[in-house]
Protein backbone atom coordinates (compact mmCIF):
# COMPACT_ATOMS: atom_id res chain seq x y z
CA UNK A 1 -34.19 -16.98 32.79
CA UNK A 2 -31.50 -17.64 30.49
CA UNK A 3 -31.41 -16.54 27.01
CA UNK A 4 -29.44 -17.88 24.19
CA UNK A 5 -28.74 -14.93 21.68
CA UNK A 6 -27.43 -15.41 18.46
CA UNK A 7 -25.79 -12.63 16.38
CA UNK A 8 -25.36 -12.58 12.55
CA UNK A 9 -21.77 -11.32 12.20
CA UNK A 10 -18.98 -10.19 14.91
CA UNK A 11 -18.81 -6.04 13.94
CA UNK A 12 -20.03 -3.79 16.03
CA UNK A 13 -22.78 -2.28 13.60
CA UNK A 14 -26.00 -1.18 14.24
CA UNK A 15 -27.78 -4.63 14.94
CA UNK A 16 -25.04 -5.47 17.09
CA UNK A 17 -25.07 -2.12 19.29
CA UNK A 18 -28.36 -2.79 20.03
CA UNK A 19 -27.74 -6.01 20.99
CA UNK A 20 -25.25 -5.56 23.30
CA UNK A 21 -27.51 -2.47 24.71
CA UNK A 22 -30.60 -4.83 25.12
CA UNK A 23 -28.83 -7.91 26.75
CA UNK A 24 -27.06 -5.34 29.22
CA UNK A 25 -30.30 -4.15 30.38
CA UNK A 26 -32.08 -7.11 30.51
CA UNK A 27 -29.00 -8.38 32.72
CA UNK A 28 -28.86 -5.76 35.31
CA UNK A 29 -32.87 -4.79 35.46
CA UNK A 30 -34.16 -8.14 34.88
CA UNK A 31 -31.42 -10.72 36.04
CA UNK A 32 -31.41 -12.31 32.49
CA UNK A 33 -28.73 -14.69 32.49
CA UNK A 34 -27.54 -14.27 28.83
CA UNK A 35 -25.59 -16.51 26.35
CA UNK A 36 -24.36 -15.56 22.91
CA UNK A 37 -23.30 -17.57 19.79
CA UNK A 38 -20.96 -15.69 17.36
CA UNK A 39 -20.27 -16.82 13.70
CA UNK A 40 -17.21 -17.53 13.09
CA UNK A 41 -15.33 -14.46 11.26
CA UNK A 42 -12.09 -13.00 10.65
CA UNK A 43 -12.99 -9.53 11.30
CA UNK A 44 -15.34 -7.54 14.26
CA UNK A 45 -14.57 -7.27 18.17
CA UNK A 46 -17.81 -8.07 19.80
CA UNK A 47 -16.53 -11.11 21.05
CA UNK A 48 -14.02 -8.83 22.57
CA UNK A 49 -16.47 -6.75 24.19
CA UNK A 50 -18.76 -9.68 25.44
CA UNK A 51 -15.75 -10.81 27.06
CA UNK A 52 -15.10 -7.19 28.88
CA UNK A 53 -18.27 -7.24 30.29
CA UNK A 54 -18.80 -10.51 31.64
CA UNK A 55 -21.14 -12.08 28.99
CA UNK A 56 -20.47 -15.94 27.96
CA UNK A 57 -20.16 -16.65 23.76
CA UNK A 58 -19.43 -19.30 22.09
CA UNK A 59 -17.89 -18.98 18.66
CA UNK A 60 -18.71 -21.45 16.02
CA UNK A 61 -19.24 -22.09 12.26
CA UNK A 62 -22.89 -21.41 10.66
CA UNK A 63 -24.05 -20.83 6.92
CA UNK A 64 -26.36 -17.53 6.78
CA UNK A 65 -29.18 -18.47 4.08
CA UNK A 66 -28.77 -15.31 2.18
CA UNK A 67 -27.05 -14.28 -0.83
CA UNK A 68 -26.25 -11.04 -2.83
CA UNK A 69 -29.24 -10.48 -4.82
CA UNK A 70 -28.95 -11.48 -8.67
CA UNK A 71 -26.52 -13.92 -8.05
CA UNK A 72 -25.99 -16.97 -9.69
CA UNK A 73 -27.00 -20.70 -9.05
CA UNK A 74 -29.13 -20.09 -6.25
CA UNK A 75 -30.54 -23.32 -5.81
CA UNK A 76 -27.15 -24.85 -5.48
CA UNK A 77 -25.88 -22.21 -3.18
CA UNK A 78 -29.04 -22.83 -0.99
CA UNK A 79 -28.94 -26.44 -0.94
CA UNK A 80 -25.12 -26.72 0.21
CA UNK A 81 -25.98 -24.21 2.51
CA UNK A 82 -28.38 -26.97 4.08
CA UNK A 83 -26.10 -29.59 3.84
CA UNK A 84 -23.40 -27.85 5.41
CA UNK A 85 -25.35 -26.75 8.58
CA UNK A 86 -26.89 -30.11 8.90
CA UNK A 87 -23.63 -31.26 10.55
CA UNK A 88 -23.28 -27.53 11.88
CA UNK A 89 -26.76 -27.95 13.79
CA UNK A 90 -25.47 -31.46 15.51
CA UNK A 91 -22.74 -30.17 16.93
CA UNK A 92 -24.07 -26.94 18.00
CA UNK A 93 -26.92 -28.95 20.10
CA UNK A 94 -24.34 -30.83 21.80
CA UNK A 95 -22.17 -27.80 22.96
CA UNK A 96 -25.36 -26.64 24.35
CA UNK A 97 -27.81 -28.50 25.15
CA UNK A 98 -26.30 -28.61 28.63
CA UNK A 99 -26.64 -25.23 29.32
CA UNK A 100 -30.36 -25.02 30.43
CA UNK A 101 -31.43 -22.89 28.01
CA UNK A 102 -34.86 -21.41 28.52
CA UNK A 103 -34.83 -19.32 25.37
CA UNK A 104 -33.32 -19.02 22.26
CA UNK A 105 -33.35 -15.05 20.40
CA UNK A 106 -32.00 -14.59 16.94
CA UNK A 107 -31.21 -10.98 15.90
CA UNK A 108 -31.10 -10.87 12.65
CA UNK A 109 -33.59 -11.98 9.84
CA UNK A 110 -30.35 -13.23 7.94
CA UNK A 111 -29.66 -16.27 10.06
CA UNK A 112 -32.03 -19.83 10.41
CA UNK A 113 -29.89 -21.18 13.12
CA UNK A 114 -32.07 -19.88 16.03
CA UNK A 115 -35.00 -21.39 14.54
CA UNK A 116 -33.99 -25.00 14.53
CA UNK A 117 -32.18 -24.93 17.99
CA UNK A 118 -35.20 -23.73 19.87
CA UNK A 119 -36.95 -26.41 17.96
CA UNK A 120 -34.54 -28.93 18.95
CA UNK A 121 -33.87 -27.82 22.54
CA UNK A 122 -37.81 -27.02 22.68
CA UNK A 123 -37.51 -23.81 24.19
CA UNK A 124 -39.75 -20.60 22.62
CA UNK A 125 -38.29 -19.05 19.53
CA UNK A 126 -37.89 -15.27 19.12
CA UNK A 127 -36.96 -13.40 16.33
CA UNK A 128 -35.63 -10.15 16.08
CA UNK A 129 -35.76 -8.97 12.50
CA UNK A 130 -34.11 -5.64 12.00
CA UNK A 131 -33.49 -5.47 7.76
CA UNK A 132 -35.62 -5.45 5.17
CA UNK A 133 -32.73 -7.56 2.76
CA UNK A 134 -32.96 -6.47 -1.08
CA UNK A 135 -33.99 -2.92 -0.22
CA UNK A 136 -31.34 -1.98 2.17
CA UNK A 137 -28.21 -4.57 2.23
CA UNK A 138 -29.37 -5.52 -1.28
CA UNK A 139 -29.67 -9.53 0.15
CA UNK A 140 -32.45 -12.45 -0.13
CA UNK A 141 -33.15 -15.32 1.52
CA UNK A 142 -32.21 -17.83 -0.88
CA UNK A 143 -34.43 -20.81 0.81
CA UNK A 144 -37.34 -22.13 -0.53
CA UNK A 145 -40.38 -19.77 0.38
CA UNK A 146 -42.23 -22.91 1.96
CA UNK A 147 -39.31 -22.99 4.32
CA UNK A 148 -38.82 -19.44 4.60
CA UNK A 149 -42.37 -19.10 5.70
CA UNK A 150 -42.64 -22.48 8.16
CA UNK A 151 -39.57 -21.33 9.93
CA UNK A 152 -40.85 -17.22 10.74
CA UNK A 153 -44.12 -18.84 11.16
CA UNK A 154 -42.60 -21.06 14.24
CA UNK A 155 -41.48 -18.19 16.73
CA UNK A 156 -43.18 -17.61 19.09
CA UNK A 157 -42.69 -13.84 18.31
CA UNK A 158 -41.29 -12.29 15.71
CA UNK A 159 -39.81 -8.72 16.38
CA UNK A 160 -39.99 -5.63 13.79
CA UNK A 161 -38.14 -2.90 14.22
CA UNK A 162 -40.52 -0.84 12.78
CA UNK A 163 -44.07 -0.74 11.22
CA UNK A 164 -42.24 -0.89 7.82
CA UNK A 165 -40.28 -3.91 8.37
CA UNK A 166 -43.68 -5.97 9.45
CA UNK A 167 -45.48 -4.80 6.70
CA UNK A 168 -42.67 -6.76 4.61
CA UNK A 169 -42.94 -9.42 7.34
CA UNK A 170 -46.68 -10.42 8.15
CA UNK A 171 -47.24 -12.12 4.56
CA UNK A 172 -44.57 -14.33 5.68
CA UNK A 173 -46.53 -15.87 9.20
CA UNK A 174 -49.34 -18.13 8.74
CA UNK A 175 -50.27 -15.75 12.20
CA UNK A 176 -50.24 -12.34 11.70
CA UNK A 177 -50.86 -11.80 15.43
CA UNK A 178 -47.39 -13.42 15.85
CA UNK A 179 -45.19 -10.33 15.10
CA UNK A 180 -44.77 -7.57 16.98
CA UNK A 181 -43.39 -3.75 16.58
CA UNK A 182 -40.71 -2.85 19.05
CA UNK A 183 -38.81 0.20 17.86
CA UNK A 184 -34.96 -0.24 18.74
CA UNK A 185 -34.03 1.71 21.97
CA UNK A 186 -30.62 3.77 22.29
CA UNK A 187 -28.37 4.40 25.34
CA UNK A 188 -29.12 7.99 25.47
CA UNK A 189 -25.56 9.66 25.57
CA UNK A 190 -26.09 13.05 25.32
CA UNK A 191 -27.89 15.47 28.31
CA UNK A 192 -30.31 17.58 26.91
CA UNK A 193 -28.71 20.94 24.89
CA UNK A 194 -30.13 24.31 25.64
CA UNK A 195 -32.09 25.81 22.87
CA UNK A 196 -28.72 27.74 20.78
CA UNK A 197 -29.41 30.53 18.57
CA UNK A 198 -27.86 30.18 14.63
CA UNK A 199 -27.35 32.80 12.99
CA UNK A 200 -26.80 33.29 8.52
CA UNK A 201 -23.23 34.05 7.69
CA UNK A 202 -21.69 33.89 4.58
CA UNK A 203 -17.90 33.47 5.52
CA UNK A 204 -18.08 33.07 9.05
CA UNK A 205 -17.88 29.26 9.83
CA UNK A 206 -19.73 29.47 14.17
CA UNK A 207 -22.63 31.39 12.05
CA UNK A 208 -23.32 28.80 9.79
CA UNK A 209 -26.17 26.07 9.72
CA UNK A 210 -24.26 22.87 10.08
CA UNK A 211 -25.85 19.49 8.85
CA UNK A 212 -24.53 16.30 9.83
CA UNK A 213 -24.68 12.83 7.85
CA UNK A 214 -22.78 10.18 9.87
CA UNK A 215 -22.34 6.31 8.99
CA UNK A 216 -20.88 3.93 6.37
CA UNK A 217 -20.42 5.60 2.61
CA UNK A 218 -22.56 3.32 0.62
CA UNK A 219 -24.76 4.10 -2.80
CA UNK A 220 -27.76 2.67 -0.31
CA UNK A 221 -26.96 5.41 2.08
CA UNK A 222 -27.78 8.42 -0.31
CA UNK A 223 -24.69 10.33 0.34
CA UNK A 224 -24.82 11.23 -3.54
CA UNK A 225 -28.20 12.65 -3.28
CA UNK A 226 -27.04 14.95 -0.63
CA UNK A 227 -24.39 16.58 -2.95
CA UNK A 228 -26.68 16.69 -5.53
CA UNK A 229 -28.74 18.85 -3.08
CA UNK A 230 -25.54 21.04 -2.35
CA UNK A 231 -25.33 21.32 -6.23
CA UNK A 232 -28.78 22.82 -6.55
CA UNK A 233 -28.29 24.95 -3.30
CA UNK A 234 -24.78 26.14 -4.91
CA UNK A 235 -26.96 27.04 -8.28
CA UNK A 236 -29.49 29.53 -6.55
CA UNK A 237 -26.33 31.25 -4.43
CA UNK A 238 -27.22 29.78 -1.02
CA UNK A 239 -24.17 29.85 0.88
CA UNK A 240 -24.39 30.19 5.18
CA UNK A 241 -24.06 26.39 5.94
CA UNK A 242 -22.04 23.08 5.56
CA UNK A 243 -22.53 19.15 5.23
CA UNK A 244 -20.28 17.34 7.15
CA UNK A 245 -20.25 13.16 5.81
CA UNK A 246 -18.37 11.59 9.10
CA UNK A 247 -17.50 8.09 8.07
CA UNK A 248 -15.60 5.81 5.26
CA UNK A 249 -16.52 3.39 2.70
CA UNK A 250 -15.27 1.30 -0.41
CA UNK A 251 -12.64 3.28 -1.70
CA UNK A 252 -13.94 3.35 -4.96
CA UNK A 253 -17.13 4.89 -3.82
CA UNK A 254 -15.32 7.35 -1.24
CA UNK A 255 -13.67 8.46 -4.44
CA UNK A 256 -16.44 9.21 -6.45
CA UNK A 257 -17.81 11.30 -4.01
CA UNK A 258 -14.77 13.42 -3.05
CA UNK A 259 -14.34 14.33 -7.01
CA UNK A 260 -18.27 15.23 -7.53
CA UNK A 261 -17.18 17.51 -4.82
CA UNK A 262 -14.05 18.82 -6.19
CA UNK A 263 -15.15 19.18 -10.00
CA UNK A 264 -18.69 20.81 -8.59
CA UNK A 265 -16.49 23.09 -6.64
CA UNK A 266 -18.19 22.15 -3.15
CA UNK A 267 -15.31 21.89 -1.28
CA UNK A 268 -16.33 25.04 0.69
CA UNK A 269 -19.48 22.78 1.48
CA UNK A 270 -18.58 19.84 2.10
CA UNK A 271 -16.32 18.20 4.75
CA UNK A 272 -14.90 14.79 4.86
CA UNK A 273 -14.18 13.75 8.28
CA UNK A 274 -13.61 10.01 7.78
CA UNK A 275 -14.00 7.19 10.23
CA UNK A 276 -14.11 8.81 13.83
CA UNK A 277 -14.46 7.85 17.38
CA UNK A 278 -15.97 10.78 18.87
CA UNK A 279 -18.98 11.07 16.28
CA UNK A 280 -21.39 11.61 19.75
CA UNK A 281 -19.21 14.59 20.76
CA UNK A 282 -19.46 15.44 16.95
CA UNK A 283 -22.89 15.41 16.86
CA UNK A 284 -22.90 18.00 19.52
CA UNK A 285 -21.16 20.89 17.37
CA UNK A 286 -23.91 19.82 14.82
CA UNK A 287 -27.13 21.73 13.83
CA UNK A 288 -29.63 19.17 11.62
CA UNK A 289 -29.19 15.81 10.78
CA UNK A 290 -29.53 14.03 7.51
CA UNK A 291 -30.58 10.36 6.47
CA UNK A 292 -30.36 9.92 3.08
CA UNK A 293 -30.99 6.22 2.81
CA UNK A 294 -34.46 5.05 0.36
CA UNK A 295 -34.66 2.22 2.39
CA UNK A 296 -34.44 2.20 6.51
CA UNK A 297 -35.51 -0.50 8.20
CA UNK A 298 -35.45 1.68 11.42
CA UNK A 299 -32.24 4.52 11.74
CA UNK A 300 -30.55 4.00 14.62
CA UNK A 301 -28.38 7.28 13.84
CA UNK A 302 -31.99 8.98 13.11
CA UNK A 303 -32.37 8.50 16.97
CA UNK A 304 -29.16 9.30 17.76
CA UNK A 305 -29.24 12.61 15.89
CA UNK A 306 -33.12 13.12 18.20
CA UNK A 307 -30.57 12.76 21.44
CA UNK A 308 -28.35 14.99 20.42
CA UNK A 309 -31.19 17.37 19.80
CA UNK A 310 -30.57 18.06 16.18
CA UNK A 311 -33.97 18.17 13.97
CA UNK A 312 -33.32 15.53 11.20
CA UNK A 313 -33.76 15.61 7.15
CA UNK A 314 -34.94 12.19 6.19
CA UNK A 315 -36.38 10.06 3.09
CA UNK A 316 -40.21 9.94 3.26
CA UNK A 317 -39.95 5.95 3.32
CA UNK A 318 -39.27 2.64 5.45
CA UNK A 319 -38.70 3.63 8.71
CA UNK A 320 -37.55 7.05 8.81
CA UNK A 321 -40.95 8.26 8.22
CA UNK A 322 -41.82 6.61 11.19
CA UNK A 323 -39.44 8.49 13.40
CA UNK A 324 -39.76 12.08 11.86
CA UNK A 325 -43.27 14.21 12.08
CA UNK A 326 -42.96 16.69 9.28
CA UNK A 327 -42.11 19.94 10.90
CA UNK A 328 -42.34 18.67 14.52
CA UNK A 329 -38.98 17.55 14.80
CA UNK A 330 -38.01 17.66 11.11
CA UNK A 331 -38.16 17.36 7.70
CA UNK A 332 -39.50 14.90 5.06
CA UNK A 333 -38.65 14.79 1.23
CA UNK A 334 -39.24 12.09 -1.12
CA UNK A 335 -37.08 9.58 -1.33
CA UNK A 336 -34.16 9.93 -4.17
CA UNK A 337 -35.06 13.09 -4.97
CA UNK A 338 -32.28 16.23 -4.63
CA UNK A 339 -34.51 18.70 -5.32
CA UNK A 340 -36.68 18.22 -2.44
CA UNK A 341 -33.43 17.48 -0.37
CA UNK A 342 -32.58 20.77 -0.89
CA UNK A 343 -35.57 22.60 0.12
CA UNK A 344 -35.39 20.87 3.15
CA UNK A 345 -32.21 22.28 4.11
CA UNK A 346 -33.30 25.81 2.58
CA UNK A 347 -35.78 25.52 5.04
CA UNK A 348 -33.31 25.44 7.92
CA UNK A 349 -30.59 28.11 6.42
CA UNK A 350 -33.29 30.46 5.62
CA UNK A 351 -35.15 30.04 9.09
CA UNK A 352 -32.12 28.85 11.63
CA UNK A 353 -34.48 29.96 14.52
CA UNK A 354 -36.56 27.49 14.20
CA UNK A 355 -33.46 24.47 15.20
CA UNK A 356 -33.44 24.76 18.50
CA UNK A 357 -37.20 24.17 19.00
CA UNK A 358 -37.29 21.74 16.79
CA UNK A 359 -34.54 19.82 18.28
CA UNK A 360 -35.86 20.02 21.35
CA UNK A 361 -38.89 18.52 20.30
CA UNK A 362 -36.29 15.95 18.72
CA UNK A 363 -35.09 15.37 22.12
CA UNK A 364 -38.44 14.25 23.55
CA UNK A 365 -39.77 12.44 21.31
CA UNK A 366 -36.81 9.86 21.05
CA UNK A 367 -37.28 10.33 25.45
CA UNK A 368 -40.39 8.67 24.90
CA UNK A 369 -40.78 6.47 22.16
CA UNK A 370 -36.71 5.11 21.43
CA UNK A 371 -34.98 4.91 25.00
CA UNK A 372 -33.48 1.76 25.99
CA UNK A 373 -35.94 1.35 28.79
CA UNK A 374 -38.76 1.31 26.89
CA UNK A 375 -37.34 -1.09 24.47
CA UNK A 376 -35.86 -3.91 26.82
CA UNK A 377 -39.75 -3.26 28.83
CA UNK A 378 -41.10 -4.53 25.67
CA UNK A 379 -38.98 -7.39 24.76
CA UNK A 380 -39.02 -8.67 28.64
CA UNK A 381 -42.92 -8.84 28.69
CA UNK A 382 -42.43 -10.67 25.21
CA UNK A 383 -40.36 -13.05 26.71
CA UNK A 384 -42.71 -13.91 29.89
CA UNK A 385 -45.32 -14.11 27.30
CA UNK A 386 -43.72 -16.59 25.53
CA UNK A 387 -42.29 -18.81 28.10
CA UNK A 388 -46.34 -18.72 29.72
CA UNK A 389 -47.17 -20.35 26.59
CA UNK A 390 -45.32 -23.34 27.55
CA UNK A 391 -45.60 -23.38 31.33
């Protein structure tokens, strides 16, 4: 079986990663014979890595049909979107229309292309949606929704990354039966920690709680929220842990931060540790994890924390409150709100024996429900599914 896959941008983000994950797997379990298109883009290395491990791509020009929300003209923006990927579409059927493709898998709800390839080289559609658009990346489809619609309605399958993100979907599918929930699975990194003992300390930095919050600095990633729950922990005198924010941003925003922390006199709180490499071995001098974001479409570092067997703070919303069982292997607060940010990580500084267990718990749940096996197990019997419906 060969599989055309075609990625929204070149970066090695999150959809990306588990991209590159699922097409591995599918390769060396399933003898998938894989294919990738790549936009065209100044900036990302997964061509680079494609290349390293043996995986075809083809890079070439095509125009995404989203937009930031709220901005302007967006009926003109959409229709020379069309026009320009009318010619696009031509010449991308004659680069490949040789190379026997069986299947065509798009991996982002941000890009049409896949849809009208598979049409044209009449091969089953599937589409991998892993955003939600306005509520997370703050982007919309800026097609008609007549065309929106037809085109999600024409896959064979449509893939959500969580119960959340078909919710958003199934109005969209003149099938509702046509979309299916297939939570992202992660290369497990880690082996499984033994259960550590944390004790309070005031001063002393190994008896300290230590929570983790790791990925991009963005206002949709909450990070503000979190010091605003250091704030109100500072207020009632709770000292015996530390936030550490591993990862960089807009500079503006980076800035904003690091002087909240400074005139809020945090910085005993608080660590900046920028962009890093080694965020996995990171995660392992960690205690509790935190997702801040209102709006996950799934939380690929929610997992990640789960392997590394820290419980995990999240937003009661999207898909993080999918992932985390209150008290089982962490801790829900409503979304947005400090306050209840803050009694979440009370919880853990007051009660630090109850980490380990917790993150054990952690541990097994993302074992069973969010491991790469399970993941590519699904998507496989989607595939033979879909190609039976041709056959």
């Amino acid at each position: 079986m060969k599989v055309l896959f075609i990625a929204h941008c070149r970066c090695m983000y999150g959809a990306n990663k588990s991209l590159l994950n699922l097409i591995l797997d599918l390769r060396t379990r399933y003898h998938v014979e894989p294919v990738v298109l790549l936009p065209i883009e100044r900036d990302g290395d997964f061509a680079e890595i494609l290349k390293c491990n043996g995986i075809p791509c083809y890079i070439h020009v095509f125009y995404r049909w989203i937009e930031a929300v709220g901005r302007g003209q967006r009926g003109i923006r959409a229709v020379y979107k069309a026009v320009r990927n009318h010619g696009v579409y031509r010449n991308l059927y004659q680069l490949l229309k040789d190379e026997k493709i069986d299947m065509v898998h798009s991996n982002s709800s941000t890009i049409q292309v896949g849809a009208w390839l598979a049409d044209k080289l009449k091969v089953p559609h599937i589409w991998h949606v892993r955003e939600f658009g306005e509520e997370d990346y703050q982007v919309e489809i800026i097609y008609p929704t007549s065309v929106r619609n037809c085109l999600f309605s024409k896959a064979y399958r449509v893939i959500a990354i969580s119960q959340a993100i078909a919710d958003k979907y199934h109005n969209m599918l003149s099938n509702g039966n046509n979309i299916n929930v297939v939570y992202n699975g992660i290369d497990n990194p880690f082996p499984i920690r033994e259960i550590k003992e944390i004790e309070n300390g005031d001063n002393n930095n190994e008896k300290k709680v230590h929570f983790v919050c790791a990925g991009v600095l963005s206002e949709l990633k909450g990070q503000f929220t979190i010091l605003n729950a250091c704030e109100i922990l500072q207020r009632q005198g709770i000292k015996g842990y530390q936030v550490h924010l591993i990862g960089n941003g807009a500079t503006s925003y980076e800035t904003m931060l690091k002087d909240y922390v400074t005139e809020h006199n945090l910085n005993d709180f608080v660590i900046f540790h920028g962009y890093r490499e080694d965020v996995p071995d990171m995660l392992q001098q960690m205690d509790v994890g935190i997702v801040a974001s209102e709006k996950e479409a799934f939380g690929r570092v929610t997992v990640e924390y789960m392997f590394a067997t820290l419980p995990v703070i999240g937003a009661d919303s999207g898909g993080t409150k999918e992932l985390i069982n209150d008290g089982k292997n962490g801790k829900l607060y409503t979304a947005g709100d400090p306050q209840g940010l803050a009694d979440c990580m009370k919880t853990f500084i007051a009660q630090p024996s109850i980490i380990g267990q917790m993150g054990q718990t952690a541990y097994q749940i993302a074992e069973d429900k969010f491991s790469l096996r399970a993941n590519t197990d699904q998507i496989y019997q989607i595939y033979e599914e879909s190609l039976g419906k041709i056959r």
